[in-house]
N, C-alpha and C. Protein backbone atom coordinates (compact mmCIF):
# COMPACT_ATOMS: atom_id res chain seq x y z
N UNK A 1 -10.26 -14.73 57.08
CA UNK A 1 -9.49 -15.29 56.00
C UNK A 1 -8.14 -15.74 56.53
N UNK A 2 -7.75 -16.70 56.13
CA UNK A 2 -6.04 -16.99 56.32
C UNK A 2 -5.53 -18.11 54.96
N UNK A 3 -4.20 -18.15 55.39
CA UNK A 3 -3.89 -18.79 54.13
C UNK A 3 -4.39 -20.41 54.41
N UNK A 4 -3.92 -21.05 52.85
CA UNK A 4 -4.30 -22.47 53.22
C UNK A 4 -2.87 -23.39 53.55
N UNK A 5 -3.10 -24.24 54.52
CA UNK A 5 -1.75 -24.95 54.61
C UNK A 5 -1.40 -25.65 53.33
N UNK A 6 -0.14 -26.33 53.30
CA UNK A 6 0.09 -27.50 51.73
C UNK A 6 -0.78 -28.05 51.48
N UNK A 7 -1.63 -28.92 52.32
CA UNK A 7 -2.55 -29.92 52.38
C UNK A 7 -4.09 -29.08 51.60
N UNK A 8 -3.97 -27.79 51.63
CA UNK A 8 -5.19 -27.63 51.07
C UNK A 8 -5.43 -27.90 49.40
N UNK A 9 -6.64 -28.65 49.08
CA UNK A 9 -6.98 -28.56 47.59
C UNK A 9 -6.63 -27.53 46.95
N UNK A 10 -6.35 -26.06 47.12
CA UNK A 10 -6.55 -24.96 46.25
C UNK A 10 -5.38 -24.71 46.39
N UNK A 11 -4.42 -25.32 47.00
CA UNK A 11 -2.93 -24.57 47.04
C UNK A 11 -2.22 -24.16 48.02
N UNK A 12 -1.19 -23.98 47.84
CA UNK A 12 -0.54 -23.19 48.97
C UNK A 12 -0.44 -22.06 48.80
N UNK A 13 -1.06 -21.24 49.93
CA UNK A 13 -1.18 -19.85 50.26
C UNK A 13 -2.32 -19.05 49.60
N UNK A 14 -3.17 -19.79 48.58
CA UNK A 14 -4.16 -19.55 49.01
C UNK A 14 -5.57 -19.06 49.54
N UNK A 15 -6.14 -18.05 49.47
CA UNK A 15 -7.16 -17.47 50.77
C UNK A 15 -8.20 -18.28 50.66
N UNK A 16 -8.53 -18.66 51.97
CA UNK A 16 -9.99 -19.67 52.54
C UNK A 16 -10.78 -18.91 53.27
N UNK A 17 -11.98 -19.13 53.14
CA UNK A 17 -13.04 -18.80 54.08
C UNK A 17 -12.94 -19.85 55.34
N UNK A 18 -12.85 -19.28 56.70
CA UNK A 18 -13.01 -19.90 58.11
C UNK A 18 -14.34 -19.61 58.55
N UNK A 19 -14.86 -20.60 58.99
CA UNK A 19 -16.12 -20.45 59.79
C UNK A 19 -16.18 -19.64 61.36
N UNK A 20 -15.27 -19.36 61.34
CA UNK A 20 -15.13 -18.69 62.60
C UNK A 20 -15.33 -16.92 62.75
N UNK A 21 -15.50 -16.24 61.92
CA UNK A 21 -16.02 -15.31 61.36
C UNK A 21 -16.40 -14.27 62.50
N UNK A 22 -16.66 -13.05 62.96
CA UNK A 22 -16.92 -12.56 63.92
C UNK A 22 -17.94 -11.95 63.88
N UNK A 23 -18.65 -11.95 64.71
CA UNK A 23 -20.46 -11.56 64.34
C UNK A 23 -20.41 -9.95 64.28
N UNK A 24 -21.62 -9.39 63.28
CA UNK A 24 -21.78 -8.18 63.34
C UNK A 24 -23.49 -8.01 63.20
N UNK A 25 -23.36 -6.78 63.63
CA UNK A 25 -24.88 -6.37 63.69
C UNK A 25 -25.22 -5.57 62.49
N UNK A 26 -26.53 -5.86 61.84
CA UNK A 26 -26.97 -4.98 61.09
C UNK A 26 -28.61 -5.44 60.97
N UNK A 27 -29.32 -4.28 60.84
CA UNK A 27 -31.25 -4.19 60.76
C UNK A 27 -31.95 -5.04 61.95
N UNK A 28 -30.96 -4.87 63.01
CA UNK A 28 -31.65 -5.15 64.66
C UNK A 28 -31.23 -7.05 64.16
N UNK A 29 -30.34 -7.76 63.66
CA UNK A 29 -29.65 -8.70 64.10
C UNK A 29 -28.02 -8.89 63.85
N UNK A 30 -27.92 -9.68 64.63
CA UNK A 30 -26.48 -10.32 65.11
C UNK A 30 -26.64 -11.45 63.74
N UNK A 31 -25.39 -11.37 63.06
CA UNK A 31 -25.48 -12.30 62.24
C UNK A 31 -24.37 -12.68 62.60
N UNK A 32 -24.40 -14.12 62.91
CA UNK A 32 -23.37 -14.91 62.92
C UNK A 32 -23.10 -16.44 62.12
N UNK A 33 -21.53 -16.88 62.60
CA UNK A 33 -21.46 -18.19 62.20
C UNK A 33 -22.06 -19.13 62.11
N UNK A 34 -22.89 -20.04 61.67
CA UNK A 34 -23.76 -21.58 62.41
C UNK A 34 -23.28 -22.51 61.90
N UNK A 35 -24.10 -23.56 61.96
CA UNK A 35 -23.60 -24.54 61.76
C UNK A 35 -25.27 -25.52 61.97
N UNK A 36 -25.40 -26.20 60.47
CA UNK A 36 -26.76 -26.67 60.58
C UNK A 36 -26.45 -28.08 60.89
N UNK A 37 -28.20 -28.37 61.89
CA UNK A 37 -28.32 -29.70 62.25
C UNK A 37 -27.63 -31.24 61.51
N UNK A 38 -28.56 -30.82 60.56
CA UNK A 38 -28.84 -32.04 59.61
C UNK A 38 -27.29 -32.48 58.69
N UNK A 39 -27.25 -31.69 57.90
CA UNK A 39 -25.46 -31.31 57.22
C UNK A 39 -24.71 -31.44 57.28
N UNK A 40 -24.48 -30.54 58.64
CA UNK A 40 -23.09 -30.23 59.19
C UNK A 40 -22.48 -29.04 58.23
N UNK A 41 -23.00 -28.52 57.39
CA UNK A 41 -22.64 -27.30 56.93
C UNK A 41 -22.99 -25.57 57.49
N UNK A 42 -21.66 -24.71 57.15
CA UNK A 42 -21.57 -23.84 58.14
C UNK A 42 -22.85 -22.20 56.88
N UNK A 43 -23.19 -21.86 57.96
CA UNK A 43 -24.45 -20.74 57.42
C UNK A 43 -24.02 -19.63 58.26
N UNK A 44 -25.09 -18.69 57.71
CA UNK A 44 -25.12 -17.38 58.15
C UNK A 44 -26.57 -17.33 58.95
N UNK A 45 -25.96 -17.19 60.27
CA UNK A 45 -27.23 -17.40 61.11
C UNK A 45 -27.41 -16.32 61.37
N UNK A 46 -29.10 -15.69 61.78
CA UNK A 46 -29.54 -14.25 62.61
C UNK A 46 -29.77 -14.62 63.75
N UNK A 47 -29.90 -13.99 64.32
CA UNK A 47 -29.98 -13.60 66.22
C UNK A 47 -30.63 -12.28 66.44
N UNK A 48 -31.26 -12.32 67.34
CA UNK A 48 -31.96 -10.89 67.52
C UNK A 48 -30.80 -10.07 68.20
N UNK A 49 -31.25 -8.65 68.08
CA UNK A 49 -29.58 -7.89 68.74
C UNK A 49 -29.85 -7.51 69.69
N UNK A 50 -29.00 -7.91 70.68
CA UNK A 50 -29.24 -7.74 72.60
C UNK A 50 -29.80 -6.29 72.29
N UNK A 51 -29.31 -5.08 72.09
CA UNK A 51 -29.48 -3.91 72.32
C UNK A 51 -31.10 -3.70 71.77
N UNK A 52 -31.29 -4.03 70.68
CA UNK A 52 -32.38 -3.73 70.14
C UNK A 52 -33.74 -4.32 70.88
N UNK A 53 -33.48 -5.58 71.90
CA UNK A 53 -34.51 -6.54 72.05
C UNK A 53 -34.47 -5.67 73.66
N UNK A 54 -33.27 -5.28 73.97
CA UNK A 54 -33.69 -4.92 75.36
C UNK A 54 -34.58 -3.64 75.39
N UNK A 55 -34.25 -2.56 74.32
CA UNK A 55 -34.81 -2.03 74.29
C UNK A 55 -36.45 -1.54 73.91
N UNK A 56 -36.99 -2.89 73.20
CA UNK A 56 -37.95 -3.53 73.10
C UNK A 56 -38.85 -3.80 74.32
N UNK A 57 -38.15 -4.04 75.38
CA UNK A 57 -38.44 -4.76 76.87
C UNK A 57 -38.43 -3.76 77.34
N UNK A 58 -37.87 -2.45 77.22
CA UNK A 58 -38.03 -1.44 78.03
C UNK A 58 -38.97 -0.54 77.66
N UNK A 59 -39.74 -0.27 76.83
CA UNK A 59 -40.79 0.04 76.12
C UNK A 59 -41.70 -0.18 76.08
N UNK A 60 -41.64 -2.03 76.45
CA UNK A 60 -42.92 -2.80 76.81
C UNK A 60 -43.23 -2.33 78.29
N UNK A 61 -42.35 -2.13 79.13
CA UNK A 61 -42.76 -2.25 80.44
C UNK A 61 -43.00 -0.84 81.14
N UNK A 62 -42.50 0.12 80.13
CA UNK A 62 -43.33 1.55 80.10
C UNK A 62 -44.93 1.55 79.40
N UNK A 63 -44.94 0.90 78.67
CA UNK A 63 -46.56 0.89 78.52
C UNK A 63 -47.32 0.02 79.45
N UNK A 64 -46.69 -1.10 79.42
CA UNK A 64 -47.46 -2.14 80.64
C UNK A 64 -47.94 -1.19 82.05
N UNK A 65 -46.45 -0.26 82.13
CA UNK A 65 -47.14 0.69 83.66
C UNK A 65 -48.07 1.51 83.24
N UNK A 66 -48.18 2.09 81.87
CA UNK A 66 -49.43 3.17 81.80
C UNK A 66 -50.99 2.08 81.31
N UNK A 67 -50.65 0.73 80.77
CA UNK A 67 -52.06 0.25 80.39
C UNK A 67 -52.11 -0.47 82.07
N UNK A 68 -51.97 -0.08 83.32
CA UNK A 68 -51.78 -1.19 84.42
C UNK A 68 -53.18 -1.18 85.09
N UNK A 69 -53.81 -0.38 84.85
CA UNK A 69 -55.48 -0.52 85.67
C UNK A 69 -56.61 -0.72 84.10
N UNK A 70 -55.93 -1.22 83.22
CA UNK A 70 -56.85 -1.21 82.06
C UNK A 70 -57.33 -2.74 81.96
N UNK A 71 -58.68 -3.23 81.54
CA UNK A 71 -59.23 -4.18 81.86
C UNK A 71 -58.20 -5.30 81.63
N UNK A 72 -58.02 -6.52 81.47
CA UNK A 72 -56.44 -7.84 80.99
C UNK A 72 -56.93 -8.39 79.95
N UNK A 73 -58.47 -8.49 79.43
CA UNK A 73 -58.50 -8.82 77.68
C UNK A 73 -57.77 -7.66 76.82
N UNK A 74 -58.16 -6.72 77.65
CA UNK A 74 -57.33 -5.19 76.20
C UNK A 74 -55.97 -5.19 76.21
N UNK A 75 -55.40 -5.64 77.55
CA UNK A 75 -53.81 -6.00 77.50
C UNK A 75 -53.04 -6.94 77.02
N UNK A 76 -54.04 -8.06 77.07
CA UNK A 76 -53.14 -9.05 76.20
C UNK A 76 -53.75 -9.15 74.87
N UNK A 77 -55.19 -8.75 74.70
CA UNK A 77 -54.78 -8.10 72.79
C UNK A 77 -53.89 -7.59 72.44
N UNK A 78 -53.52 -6.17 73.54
CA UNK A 78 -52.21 -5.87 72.80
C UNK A 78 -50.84 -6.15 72.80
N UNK A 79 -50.34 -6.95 73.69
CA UNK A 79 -50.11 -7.99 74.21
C UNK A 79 -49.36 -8.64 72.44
N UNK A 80 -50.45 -9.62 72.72
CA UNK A 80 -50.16 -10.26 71.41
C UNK A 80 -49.58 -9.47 70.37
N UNK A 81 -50.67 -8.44 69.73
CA UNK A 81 -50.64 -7.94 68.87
C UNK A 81 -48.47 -7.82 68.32
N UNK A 82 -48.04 -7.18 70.19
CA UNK A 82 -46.91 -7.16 70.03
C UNK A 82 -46.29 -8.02 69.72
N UNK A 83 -46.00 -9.12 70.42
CA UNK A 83 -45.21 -10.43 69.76
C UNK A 83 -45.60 -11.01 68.55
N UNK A 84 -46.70 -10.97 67.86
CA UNK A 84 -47.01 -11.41 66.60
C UNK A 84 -46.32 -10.44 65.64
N UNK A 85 -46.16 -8.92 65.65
CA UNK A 85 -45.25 -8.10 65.21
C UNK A 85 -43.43 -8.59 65.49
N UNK A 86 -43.20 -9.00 66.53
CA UNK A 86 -41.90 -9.14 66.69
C UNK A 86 -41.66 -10.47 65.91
N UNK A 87 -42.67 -11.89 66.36
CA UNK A 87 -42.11 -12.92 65.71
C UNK A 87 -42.21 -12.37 64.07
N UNK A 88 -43.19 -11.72 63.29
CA UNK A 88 -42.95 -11.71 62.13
C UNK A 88 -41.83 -11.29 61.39
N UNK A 89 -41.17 -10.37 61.77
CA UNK A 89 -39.63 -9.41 61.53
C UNK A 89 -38.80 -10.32 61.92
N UNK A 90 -38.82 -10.68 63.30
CA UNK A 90 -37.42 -11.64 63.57
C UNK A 90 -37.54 -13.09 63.78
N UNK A 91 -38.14 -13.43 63.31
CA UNK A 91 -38.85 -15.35 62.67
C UNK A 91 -38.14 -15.77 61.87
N UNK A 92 -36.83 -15.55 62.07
CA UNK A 92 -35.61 -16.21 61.15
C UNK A 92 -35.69 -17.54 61.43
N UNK A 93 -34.41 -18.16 60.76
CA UNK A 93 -33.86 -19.61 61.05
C UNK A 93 -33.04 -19.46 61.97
N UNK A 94 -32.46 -20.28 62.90
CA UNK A 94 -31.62 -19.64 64.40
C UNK A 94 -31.46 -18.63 65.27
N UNK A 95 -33.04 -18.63 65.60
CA UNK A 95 -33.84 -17.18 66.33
C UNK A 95 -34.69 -17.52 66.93
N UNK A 96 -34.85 -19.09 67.10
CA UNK A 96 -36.16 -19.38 68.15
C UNK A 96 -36.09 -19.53 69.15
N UNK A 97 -34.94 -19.62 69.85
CA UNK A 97 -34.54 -19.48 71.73
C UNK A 97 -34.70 -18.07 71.81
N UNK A 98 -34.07 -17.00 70.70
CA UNK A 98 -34.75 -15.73 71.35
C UNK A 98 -35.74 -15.38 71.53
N UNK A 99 -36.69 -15.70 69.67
CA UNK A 99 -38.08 -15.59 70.00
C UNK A 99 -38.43 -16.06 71.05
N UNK A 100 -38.53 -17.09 72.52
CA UNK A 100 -38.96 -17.95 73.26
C UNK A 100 -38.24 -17.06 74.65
N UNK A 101 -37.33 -16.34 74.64
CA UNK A 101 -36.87 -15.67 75.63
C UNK A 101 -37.14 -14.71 75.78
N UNK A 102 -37.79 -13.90 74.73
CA UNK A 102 -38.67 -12.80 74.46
C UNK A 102 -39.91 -12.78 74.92
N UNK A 103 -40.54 -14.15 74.69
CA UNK A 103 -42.26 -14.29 74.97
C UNK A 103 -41.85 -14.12 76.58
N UNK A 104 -41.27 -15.36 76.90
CA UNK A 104 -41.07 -14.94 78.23
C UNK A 104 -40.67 -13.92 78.90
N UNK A 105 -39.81 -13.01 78.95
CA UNK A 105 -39.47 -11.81 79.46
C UNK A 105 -40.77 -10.99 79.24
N UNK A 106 -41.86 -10.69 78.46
CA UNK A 106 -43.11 -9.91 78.14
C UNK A 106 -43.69 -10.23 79.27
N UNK A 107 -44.06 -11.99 79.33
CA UNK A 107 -44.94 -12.34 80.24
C UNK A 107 -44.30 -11.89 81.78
N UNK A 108 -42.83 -11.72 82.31
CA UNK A 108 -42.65 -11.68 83.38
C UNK A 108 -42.74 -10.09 83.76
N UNK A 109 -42.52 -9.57 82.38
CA UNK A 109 -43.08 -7.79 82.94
C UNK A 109 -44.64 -7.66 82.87
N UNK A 110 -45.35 -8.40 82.47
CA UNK A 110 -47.02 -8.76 82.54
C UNK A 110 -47.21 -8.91 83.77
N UNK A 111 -46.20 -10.24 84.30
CA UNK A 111 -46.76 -10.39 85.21
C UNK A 111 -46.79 -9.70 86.55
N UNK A 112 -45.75 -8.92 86.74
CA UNK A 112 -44.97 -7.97 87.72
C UNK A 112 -46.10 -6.33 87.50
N UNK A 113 -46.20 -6.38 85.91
CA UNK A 113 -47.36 -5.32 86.18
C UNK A 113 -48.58 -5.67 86.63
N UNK A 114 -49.47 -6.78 86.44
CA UNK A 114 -50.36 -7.18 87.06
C UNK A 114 -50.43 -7.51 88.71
N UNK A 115 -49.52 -7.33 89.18
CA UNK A 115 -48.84 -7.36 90.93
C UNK A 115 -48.94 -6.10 91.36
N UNK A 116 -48.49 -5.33 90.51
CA UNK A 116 -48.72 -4.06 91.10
C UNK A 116 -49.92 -3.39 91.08
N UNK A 117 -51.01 -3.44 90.63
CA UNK A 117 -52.62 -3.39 90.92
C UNK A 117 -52.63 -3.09 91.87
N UNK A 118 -52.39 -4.30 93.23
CA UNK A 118 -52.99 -4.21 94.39
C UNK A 118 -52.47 -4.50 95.07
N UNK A 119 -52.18 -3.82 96.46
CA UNK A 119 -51.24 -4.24 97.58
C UNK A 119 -51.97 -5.62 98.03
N UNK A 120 -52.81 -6.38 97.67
CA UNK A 120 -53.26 -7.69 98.30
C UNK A 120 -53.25 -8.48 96.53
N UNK A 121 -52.20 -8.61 96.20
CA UNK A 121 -51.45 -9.70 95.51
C UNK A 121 -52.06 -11.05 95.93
N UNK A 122 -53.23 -11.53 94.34
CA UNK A 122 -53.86 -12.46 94.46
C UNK A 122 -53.10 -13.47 93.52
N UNK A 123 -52.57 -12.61 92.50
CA UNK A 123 -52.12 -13.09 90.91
C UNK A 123 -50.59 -14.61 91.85
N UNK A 124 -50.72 -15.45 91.08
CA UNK A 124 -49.73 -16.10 91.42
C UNK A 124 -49.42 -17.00 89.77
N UNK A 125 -48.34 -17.88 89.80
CA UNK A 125 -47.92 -17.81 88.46
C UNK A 125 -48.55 -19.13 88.05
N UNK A 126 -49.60 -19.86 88.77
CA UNK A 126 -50.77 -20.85 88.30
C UNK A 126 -51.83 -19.93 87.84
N UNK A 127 -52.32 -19.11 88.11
CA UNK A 127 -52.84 -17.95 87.33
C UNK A 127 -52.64 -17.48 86.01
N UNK A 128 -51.62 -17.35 86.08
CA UNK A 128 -50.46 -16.36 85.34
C UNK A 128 -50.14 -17.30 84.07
N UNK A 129 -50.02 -18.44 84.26
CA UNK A 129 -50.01 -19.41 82.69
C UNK A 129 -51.91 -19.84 82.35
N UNK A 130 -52.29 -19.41 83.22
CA UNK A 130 -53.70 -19.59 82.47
C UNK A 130 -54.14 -18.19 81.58
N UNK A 131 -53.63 -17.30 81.71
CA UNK A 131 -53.17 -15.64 81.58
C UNK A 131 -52.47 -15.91 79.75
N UNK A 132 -51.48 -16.53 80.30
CA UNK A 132 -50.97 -16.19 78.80
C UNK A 132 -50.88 -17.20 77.63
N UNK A 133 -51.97 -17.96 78.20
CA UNK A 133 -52.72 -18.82 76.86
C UNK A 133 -53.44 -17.61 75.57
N UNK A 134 -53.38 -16.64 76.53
CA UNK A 134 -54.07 -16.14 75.42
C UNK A 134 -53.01 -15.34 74.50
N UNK A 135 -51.37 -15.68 74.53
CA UNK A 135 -51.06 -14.67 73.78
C UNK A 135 -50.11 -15.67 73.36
N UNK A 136 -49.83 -15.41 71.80
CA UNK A 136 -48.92 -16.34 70.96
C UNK A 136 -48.13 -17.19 71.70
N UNK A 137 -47.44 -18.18 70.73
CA UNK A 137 -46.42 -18.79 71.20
C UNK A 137 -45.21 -18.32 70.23
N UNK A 138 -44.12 -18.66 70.66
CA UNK A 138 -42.77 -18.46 70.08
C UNK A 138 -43.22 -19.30 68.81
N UNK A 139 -43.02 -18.73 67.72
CA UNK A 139 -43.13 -19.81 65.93
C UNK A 139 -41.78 -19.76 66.07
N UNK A 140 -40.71 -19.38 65.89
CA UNK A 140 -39.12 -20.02 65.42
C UNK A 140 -39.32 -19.56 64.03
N UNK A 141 -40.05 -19.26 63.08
CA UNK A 141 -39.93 -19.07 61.70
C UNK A 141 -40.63 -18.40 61.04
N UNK A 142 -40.85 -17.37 60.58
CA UNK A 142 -41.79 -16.71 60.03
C UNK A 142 -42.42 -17.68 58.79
N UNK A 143 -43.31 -17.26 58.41
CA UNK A 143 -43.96 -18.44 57.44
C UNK A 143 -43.62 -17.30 55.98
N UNK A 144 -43.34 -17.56 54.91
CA UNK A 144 -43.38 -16.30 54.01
C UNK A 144 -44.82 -16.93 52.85
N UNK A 145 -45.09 -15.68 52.00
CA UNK A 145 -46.13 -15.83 51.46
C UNK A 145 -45.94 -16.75 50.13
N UNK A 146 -46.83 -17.25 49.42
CA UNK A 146 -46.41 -17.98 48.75
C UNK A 146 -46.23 -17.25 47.24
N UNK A 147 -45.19 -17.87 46.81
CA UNK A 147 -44.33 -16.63 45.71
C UNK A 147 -45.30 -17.22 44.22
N UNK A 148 -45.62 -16.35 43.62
CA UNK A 148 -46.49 -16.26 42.69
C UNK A 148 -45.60 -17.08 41.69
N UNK A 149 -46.42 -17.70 40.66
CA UNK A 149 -45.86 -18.90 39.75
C UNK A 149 -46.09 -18.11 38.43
N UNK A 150 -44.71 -18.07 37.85
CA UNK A 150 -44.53 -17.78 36.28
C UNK A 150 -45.05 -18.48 35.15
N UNK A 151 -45.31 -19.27 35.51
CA UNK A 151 -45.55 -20.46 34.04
C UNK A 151 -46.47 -20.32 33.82
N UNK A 152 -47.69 -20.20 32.91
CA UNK A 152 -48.56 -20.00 32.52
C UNK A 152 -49.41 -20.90 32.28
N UNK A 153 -50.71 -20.96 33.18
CA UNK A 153 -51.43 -22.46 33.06
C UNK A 153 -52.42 -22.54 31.52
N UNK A 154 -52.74 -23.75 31.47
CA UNK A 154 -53.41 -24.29 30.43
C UNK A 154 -54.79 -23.78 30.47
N UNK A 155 -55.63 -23.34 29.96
CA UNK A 155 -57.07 -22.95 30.46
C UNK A 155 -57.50 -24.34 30.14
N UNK A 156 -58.97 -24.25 30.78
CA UNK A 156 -59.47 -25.35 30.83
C UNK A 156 -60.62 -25.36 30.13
N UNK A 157 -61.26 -26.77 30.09
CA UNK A 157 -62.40 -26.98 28.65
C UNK A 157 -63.39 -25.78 29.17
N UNK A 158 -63.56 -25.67 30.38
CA UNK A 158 -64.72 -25.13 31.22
C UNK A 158 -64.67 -23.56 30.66
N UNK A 159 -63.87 -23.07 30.19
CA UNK A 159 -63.33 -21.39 29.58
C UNK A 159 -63.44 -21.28 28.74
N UNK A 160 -63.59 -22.81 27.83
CA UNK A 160 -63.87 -22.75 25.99
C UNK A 160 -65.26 -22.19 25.65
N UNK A 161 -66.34 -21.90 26.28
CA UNK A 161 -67.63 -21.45 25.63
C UNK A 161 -67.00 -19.54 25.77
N UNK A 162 -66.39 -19.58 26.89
CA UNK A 162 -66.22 -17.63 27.26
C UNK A 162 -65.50 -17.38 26.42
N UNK A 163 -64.38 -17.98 26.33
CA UNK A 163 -63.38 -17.71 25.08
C UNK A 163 -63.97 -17.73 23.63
N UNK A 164 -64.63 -18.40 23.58
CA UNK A 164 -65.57 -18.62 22.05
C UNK A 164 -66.19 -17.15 21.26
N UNK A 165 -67.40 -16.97 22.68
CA UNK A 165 -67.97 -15.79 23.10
C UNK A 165 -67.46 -14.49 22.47
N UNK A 166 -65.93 -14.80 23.23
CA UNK A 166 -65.30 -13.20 23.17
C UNK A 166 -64.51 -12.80 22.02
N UNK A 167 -64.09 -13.88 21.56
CA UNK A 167 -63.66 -14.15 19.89
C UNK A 167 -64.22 -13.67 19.04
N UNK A 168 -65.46 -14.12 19.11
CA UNK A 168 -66.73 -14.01 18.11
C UNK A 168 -67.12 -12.09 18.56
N UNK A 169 -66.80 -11.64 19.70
CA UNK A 169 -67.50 -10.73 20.08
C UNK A 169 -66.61 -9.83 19.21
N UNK A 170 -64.99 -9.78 19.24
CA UNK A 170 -63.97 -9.06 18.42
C UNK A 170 -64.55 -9.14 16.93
N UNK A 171 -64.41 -10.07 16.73
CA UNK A 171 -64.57 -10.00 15.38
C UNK A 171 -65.83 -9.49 14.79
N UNK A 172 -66.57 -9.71 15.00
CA UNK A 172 -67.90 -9.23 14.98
C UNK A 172 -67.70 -7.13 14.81
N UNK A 173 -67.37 -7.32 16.24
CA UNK A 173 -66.91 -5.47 16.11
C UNK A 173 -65.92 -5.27 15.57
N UNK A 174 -64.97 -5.74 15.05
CA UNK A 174 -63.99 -5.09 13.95
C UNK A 174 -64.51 -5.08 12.86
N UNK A 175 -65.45 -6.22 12.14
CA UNK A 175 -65.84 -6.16 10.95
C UNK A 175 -66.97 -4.65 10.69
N UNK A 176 -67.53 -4.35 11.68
CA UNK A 176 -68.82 -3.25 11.74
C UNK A 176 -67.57 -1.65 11.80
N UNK A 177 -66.39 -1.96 12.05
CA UNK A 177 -65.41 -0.29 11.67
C UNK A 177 -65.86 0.08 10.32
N UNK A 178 -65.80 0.92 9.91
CA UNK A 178 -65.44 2.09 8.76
C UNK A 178 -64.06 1.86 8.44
N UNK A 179 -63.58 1.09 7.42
CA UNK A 179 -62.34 1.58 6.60
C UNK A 179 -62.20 2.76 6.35
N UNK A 180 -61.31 3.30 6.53
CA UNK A 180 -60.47 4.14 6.04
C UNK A 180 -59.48 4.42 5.00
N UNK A 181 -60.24 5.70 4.03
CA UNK A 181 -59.90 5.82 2.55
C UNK A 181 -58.75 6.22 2.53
């Protein structure tokens, strides 16, 4: 915040919002300042949070050493499985160089665990992209589900015999009650 000079519309002195804002972390992102393409208007961008993502990477590459003699379809099922979990959570808007620095860093502890197999190192990294066709790509965006619609549709002619049906079926059984004296 600071004040506004004379020149500002709202007055002198003021308080304005500055885009310059200082990033903070909260639920494993960096939220910061942006600034969109198209616009030129300033947003609240996410970022994945160094700490959280490294530690992500260090986790991966403790399991990578215990799955390291396990067949490479069961590894990059799980593999995937992982980054399809990560892009879904952090598939923000201004998060797709991480998502994309992420895939990569997986694949280079993939690939470093797959090296260590065998002291006669066959794996080379023309290999190694034929390797990780099989596991996602960076999306940049999570896709969200589609939000259920309030308005209430029209039924259609095709529902008029069931509806008829069930009309007739009420009435029918209310008329067959016992009043009550």
């Amino acid at each position: 915040m600071y004040r506004c000079p004379p020149t500002c519309p709202g007055g002198v002195g003021d308080l304005a919002w500055t885009p310059t804002g200082d990033p903070f972390n909260f639920l494993g992102f960096t939220h910061i300042c942006a600034e969109t393409m198209k616009h030129r208007r300033y947003v609240v961008g996410r970022q994945t949070e160094r700490a959280k993502m490294r530690a992500k990477l260090r986790h991966i590459k403790i399991e990578l050493r215990r799955r390291m003699h396990d067949p490479v379809p069961e590894v990059a099922q799980w593999l995937s499985s992982v980054l399809r979990g990560h892009y879904q959570y952090y598939g923000v808007p201004f998060n797709a160089r991480t998502q994309g620095t992420f895939r990569r860093q997986v694949i280079r502890l993939w690939f470093r665990a797959l090296r260590r197999r065998s002291h006669k190192t066959r794996l080379t990294w023309d290999r190694m992209d034929r390797l990780q066709r099989w596991l996602p790509p960076a999306t940049g965006e999570r896709s969200e589900p589609p939000q259920p619609s309030l308005a209430r549709s029209e039924p259609s002619l095709a529902d008029e015999p069931a509806r008829r049906a069930r009309s007739a079926l009420v009435i029918r059984s209310s008329a067959s009650l016992p009043v009550a004296r």
